[in-house]
Protein backbone atom coordinates (compact mmCIF):
# COMPACT_ATOMS: atom_id res chain seq x y z
CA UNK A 1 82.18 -106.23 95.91
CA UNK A 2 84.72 -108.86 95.46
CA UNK A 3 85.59 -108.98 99.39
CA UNK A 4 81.84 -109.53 99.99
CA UNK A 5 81.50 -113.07 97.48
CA UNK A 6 85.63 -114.20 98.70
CA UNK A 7 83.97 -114.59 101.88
CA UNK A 8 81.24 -116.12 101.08
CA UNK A 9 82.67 -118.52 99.18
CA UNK A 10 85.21 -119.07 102.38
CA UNK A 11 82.20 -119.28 104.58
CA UNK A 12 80.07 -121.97 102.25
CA UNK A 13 83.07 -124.04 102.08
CA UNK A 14 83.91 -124.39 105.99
CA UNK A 15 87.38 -122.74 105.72
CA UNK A 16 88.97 -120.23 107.87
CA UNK A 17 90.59 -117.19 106.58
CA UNK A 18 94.30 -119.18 107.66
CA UNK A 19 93.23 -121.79 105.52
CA UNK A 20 92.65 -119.90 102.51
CA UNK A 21 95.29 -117.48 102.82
CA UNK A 22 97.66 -120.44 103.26
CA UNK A 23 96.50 -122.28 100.18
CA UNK A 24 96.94 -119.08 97.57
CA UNK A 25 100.77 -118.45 99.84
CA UNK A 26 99.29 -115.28 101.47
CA UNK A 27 99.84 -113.80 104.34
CA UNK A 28 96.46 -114.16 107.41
CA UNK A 29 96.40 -110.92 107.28
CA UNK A 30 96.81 -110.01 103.62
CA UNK A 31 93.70 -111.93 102.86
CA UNK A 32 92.12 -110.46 105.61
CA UNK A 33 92.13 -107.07 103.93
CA UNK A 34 91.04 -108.45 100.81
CA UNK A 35 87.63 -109.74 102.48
CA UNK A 36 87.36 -107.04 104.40
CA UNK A 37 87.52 -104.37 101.03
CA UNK A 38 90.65 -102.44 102.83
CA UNK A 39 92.73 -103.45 99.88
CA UNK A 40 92.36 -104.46 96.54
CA UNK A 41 92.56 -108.13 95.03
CA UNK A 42 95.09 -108.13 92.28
CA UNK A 43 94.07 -109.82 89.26
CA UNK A 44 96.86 -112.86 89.48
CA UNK A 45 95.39 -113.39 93.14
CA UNK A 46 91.78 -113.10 91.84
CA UNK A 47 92.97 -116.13 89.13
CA UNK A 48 93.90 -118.10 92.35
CA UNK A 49 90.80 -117.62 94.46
CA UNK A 50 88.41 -118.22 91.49
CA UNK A 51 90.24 -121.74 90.57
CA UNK A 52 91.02 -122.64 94.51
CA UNK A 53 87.00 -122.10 94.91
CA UNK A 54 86.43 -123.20 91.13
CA UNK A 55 84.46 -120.36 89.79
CA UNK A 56 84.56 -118.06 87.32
CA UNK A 57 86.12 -114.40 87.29
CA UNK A 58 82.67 -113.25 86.63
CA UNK A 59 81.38 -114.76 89.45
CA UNK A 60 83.99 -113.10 91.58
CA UNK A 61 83.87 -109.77 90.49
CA UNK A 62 80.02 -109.97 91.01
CA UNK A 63 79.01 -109.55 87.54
CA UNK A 64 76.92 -112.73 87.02
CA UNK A 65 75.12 -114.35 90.33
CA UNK A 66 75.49 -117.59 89.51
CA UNK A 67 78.83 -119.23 90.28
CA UNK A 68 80.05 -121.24 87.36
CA UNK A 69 82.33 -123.89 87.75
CA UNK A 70 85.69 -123.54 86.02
CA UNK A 71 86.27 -125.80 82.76
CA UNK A 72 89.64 -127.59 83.51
């Protein structure tokens, strides 16, 4: 489920998967997988995404439905 909400969250914020992989130091294609469910997100890249979008883990993972913002 988390490749489903990472590209949401990509799509609601205008950037393209380049963008995003190049933020967290990815590889295009690495993230691409990771939307796309063909390989798992591991948990230090899951930290990245949530605070790069600002949401919580929860959010991420799809066990709440609301996203809430990160406390920095």
């Amino acid at each position: 489920m988390q490749y489903i909400r990472i590209k949401d969250l990509r799509e609601d914020h205008d950037k393209t998967q380049a963008e995003v992989a190049e933020a967290l130091g990815l590889y295009t294609t690495t993230y691409q997988r990771y939307e796309r469910g063909e390989r798992e997100i591991p948990f230090d890249i899951a930290i990245q995404i949530a605070k790069y979008y600002n949401v919580s883990l929860d959010y991420l993972a799809g066990l709440i439905s609301v996203p809430h913002k990160i406390e920095k």
